[in-house]
Protein backbone atom coordinates (compact mmCIF):
# COMPACT_ATOMS: atom_id res chain seq x y z
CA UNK A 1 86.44 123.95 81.87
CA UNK A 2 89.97 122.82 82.35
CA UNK A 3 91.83 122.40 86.00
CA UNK A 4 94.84 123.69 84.07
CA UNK A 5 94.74 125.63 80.47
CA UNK A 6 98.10 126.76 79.09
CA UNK A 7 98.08 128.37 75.87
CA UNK A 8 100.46 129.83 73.31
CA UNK A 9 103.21 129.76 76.09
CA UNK A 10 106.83 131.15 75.32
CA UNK A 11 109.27 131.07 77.53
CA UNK A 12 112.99 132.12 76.73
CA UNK A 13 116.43 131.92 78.57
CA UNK A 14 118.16 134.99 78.26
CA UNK A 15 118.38 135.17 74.30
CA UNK A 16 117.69 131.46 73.99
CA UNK A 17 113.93 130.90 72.79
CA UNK A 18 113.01 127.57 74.76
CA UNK A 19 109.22 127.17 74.31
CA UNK A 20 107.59 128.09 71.96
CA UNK A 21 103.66 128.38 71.31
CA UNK A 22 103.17 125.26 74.35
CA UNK A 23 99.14 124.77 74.13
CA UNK A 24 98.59 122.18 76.62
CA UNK A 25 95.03 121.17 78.93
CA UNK A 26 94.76 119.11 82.19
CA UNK A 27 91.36 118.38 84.12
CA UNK A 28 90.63 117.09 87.20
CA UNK A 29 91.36 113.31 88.36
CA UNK A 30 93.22 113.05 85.06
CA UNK A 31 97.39 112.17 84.56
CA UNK A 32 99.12 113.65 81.68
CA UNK A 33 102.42 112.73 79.83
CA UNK A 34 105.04 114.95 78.66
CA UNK A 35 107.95 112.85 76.20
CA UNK A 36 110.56 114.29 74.25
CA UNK A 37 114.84 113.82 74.17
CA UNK A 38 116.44 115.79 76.62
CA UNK A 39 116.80 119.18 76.30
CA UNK A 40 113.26 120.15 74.38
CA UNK A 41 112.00 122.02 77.11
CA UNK A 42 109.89 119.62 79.42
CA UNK A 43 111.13 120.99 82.61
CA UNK A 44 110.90 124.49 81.61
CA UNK A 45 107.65 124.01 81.26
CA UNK A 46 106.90 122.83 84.76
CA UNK A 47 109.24 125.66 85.62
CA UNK A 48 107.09 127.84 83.82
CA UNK A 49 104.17 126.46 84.82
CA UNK A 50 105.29 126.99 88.77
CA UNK A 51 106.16 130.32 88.46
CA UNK A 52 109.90 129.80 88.66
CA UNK A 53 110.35 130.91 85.06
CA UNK A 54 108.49 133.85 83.45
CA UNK A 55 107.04 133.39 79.92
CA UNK A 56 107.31 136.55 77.63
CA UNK A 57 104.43 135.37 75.66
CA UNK A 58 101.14 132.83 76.59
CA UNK A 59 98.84 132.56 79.08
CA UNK A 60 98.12 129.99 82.12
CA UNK A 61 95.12 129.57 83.84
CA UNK A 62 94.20 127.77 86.95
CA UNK A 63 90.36 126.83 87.16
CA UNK A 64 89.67 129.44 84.45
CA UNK A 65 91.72 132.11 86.54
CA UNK A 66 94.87 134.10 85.07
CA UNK A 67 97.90 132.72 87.45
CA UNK A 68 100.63 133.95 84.82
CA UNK A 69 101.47 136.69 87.45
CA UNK A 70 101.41 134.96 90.03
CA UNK A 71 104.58 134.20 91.77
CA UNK A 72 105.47 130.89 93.23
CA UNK A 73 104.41 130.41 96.46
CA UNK A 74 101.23 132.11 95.47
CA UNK A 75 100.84 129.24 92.80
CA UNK A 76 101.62 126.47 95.86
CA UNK A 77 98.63 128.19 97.59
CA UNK A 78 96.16 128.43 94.53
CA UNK A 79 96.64 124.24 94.42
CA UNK A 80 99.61 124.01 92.09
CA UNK A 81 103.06 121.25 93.59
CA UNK A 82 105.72 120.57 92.16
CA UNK A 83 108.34 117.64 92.78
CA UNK A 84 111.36 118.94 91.02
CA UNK A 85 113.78 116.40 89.14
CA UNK A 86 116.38 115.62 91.81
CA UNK A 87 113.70 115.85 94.61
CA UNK A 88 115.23 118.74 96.50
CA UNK A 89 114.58 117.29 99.69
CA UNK A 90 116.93 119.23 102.86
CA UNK A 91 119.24 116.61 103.70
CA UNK A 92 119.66 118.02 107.25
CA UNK A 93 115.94 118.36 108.44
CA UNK A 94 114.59 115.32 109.21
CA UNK A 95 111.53 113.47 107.24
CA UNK A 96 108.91 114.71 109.45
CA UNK A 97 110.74 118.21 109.38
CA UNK A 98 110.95 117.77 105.40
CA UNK A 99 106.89 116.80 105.52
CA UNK A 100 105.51 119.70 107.03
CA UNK A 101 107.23 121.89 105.01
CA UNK A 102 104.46 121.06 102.49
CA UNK A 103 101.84 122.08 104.57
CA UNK A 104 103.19 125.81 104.34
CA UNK A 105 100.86 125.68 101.24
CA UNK A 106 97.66 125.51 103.29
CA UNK A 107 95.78 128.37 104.78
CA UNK A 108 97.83 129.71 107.98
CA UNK A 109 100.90 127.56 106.84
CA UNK A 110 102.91 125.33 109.19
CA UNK A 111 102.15 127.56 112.24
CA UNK A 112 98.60 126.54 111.78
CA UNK A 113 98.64 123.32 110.38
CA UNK A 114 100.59 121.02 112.46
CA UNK A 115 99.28 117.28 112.12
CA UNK A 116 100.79 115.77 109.42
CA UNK A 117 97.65 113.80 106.97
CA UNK A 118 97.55 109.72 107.71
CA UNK A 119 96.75 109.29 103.89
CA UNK A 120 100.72 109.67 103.11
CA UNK A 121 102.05 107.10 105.17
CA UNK A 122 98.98 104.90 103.40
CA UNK A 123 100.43 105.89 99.90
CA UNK A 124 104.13 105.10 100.99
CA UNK A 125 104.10 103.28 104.70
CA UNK A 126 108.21 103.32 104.85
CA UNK A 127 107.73 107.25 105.96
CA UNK A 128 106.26 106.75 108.70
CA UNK A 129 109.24 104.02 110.06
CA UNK A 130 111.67 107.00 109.38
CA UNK A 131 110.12 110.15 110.82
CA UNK A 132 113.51 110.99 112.67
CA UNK A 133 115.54 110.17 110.53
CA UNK A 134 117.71 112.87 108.54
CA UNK A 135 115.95 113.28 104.85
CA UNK A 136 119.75 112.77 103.56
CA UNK A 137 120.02 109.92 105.29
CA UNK A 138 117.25 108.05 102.95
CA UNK A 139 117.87 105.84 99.46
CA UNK A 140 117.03 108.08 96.38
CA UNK A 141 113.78 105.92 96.02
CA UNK A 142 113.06 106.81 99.65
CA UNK A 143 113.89 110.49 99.08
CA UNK A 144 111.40 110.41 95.97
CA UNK A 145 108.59 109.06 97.92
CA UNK A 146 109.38 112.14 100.73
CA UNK A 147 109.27 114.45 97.90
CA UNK A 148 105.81 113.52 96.84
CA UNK A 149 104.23 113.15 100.27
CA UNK A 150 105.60 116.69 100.57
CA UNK A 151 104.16 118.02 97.92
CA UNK A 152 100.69 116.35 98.51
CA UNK A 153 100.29 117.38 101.93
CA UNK A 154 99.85 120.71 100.41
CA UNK A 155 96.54 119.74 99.17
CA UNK A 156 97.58 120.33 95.52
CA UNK A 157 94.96 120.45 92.91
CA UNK A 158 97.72 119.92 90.07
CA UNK A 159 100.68 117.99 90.67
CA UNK A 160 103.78 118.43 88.49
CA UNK A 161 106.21 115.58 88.35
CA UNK A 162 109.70 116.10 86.89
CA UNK A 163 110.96 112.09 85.69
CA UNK A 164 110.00 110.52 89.34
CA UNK A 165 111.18 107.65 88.68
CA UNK A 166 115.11 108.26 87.20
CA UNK A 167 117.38 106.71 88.99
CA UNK A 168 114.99 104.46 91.67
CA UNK A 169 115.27 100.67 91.71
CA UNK A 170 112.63 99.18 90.38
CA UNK A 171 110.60 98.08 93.34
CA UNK A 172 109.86 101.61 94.42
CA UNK A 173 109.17 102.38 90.66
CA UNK A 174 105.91 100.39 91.31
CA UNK A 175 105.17 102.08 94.68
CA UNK A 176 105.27 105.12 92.82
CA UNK A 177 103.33 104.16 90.36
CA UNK A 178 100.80 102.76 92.26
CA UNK A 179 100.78 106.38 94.01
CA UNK A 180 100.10 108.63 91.73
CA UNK A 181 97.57 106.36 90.48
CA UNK A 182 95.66 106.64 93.82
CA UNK A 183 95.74 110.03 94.01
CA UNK A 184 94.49 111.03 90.62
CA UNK A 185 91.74 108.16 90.92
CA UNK A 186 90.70 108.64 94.72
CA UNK A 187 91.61 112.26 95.36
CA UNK A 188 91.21 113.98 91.77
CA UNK A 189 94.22 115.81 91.67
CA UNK A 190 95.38 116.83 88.11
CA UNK A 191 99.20 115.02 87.27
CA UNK A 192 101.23 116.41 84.65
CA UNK A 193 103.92 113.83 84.43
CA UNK A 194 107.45 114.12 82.48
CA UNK A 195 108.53 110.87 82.44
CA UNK A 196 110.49 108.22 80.16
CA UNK A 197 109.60 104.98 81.81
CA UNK A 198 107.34 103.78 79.55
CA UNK A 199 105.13 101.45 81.37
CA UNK A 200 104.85 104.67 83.90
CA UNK A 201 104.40 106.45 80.84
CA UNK A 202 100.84 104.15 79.41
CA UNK A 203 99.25 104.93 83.48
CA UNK A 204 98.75 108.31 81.84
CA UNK A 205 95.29 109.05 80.29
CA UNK A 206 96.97 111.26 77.62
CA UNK A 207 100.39 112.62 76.24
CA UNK A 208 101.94 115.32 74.64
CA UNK A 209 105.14 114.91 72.73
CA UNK A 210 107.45 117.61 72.80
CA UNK A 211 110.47 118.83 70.09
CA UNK A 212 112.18 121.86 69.68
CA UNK A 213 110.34 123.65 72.30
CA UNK A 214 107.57 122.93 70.73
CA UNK A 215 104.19 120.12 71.19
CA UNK A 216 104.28 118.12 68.11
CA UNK A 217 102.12 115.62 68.89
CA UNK A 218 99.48 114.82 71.17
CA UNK A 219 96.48 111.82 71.48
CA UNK A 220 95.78 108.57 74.03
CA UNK A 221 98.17 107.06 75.65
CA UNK A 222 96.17 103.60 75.16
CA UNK A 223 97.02 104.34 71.42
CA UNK A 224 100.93 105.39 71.89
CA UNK A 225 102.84 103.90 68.21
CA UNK A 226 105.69 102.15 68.11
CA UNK A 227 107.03 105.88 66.24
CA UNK A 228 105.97 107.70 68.79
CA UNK A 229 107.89 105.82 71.58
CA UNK A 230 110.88 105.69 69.10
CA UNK A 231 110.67 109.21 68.12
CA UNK A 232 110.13 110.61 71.82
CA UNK A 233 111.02 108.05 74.55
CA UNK A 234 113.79 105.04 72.85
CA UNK A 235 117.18 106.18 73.95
């Protein structure tokens, strides 16, 4: 059984029909791509798939369970995080204030659950330098790296990740990188990753190529053509 089934998913906004029949399958301890141009749907489908968009057609399921009813903080708590594009960090709270608002996910929320998990300053050790410092205050890189931690110290089973790595120099890239590795390989969390760095891109175990709303192609990333990237990822 799949961590995370979607199938036949259609999703519209207002009269505009945006996805259209999205089958798409994610298991544990295993990263996912999602490529296609701009503006074929990819982050409506992590919208979708987090509840902040409601499909009129399709069906999601979360360990074999229905969560297409579900709203959004119901999905945070059934082991679904998302890290939007943009990172949506609150400027004004400070890292450590911006880090425990992921652990609202848990059982009991932040009232209960006040120690924030050593494994995140392992994964990206500049957080920990900078737990008083205003999240606004940080690089974009920085505030991408907050944004993850975040989202992990939910204890996510699936993590969606909307283009992580747009607009961060190219040191941090790696870090990233490196990250999301870890956790999918140590931790067995489920990535679904929209991305168009292409080395980031080949970390995945598998892709799905998206046009028109629609997946048009699909197979291992180890065998990714020369089309394929220029079809879905060359600018």
């Amino acid at each position: 059984m799949s961590l995370l089934e979607v199938t036949a998913l259609n999703t519209y906004y207002g009269e505009s029909h945006i996805l259209r029949d999205v089958d798409i399958s994610l298991n544990s301890g295993e990263m996912i791509c999602l490529i296609g141009r701009n503006g074929v749907g990819k982050t409506t489908l992590l919208k979708t798939l987090i509840g902040l968009l409601q499909p009129q057609k399709g069906e999601i399921l979360l360990e074999g369970g229905s969560i297409i009813r579900s709203r959004p903080h119901q999905r945070a708590r059934s082991g679904i995080a998302y890290v939007p594009q943009g990172r949506e960090i609150i400027p004004y709270l400070t890292v450590e204030e911006n880090l425990m608002l992921g652990m609202e996910a848990l059982p009991g929320g932040i009232e209960k659950c006040k120690k924030i998990d050593d494994f995140v300053f392992d994964l990206f050790p500049i957080l920990r330098n900078f737990l008083k410092r205003q999240g606004g205050d940080l690089s974009g890189g920085q505030q991408q790296q907050l944004a993850i931690a975040r989202a992990l110290l939910g204890q996510p089973k699936v993590l969606l990740l909307d283009e992580p790595t747009e607009g961060i120099q190219p040191n941090i890239v790696q870090d990233i990188e490196s990250a999301v590795k870890t956790i999918v390989l140590e931790r067995g969390i489920g990535v679904l990753l929209v991305e168009q760095h292409l080395h980031f891109v080949r970390q995945a175990d598998r892709y799905y190529a998206m046009q028109r709303g629609g997946i048009v192609a699909s197979g291992s990333t180890s065998e990714l053509s020369k089309d394929v990237i220029d079809r879905f990822l060359s600018v």
